[in-house]
Protein backbone atom coordinates (compact mmCIF):
# COMPACT_ATOMS: atom_id res chain seq x y z
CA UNK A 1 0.00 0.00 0.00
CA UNK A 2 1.63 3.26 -1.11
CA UNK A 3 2.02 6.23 1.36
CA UNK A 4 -0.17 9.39 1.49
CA UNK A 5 2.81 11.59 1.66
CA UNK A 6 4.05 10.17 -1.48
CA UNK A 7 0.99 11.07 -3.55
CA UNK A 8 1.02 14.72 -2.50
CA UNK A 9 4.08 15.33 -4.20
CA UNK A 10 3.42 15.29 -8.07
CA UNK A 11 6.57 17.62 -9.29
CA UNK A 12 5.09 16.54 -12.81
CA UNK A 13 1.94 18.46 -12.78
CA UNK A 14 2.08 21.94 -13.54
CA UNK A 15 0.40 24.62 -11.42
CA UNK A 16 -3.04 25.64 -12.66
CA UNK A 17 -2.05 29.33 -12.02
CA UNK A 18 1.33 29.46 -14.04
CA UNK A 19 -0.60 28.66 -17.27
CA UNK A 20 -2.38 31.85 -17.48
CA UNK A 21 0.78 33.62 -16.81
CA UNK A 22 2.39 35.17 -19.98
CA UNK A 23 6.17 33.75 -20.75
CA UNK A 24 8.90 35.54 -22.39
CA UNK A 25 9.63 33.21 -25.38
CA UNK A 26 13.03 32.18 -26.18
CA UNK A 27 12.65 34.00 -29.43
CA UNK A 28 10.50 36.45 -30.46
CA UNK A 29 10.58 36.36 -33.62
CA UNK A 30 9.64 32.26 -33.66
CA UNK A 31 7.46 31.34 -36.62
CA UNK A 32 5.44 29.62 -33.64
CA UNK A 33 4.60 30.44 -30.33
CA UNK A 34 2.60 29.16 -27.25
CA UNK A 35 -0.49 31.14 -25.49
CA UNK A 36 1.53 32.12 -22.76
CA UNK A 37 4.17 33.20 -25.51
CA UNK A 38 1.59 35.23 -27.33
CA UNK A 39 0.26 37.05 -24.28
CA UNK A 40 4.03 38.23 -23.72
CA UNK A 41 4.46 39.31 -26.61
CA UNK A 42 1.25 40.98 -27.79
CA UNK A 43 1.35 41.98 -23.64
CA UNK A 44 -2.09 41.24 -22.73
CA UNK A 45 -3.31 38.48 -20.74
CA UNK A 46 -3.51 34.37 -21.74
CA UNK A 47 -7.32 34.99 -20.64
CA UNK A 48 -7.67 37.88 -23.05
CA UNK A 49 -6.87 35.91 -25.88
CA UNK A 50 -8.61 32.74 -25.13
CA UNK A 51 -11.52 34.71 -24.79
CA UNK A 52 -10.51 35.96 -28.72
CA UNK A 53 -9.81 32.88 -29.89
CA UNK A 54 -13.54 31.42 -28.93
CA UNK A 55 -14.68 34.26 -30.33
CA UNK A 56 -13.17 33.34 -33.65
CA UNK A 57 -15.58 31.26 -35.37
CA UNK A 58 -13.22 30.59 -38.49
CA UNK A 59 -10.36 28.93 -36.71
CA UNK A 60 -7.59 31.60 -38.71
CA UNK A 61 -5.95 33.21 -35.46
CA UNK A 62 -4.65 29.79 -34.27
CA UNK A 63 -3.89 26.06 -34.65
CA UNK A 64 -4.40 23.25 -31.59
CA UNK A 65 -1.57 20.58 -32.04
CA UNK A 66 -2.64 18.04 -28.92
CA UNK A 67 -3.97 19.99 -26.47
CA UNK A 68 -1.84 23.13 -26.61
CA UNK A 69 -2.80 26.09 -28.30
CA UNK A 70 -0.18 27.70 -30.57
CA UNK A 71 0.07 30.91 -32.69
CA UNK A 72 2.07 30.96 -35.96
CA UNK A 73 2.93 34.86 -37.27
CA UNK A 74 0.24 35.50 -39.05
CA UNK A 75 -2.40 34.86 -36.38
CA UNK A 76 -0.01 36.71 -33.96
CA UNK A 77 -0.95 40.17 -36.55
CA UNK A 78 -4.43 39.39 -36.73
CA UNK A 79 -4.83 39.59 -33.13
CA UNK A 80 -2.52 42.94 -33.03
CA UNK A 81 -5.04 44.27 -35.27
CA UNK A 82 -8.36 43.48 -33.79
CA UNK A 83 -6.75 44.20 -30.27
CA UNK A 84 -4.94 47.25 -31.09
CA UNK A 85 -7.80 49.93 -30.82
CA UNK A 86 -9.44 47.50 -27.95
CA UNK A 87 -10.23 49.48 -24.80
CA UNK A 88 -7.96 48.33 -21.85
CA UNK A 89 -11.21 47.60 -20.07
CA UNK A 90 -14.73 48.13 -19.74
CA UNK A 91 -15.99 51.29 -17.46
CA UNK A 92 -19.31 53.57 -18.08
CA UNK A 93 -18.63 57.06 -17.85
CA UNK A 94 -18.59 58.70 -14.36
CA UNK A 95 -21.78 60.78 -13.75
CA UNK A 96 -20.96 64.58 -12.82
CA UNK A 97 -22.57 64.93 -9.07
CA UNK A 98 -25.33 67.07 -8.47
């Protein structure tokens, strides 16, 4: 019967909250990069453009070897250019007081 205290340690198993943290790639001028990659180098957030990529109902702004998803160049300046004149976030305009 295996210990308890061996089970707890799993060094294989990446944290859940490193994935959504962006990476600086090796090179940035790779003809493919990772999410994480991407979010480095475009500098917004992995959630940002997961939430673009479901968005995209014609597959172009990226490719899903396995289970990772991957930008090539092309995809990487389509999602410049619908992010570029993106609001940083969503806020209504302040009301002047009374």
């Amino acid at each position: 019967m295996p210990d308890q205290s061996d089970q707890s340690e799993m060094p294989d198993q990446p944290d859940q909250k490193v994935y959504y943290l962006p990476v600086k790639p090796d090179d940035l001028n790779a003809d493919y990069m990772t999410i994480q990659e991407t979010a480095y180098v475009l500098k917004c957030s992995v959630t940002k453009l997961r939430r673009l990529f479901k968005k995209d109902q014609a597959g172009r702004l990226h490719s899903r070897p396995g289970r990772g998803i991957v930008t090539n160049r092309e995809g990487r300046a389509r999602i410049y250019a619908l992010t570029k004149g993106a609001p940083k976030s969503k806020t209504s305009p302040r009301r002047q007081a009374a």
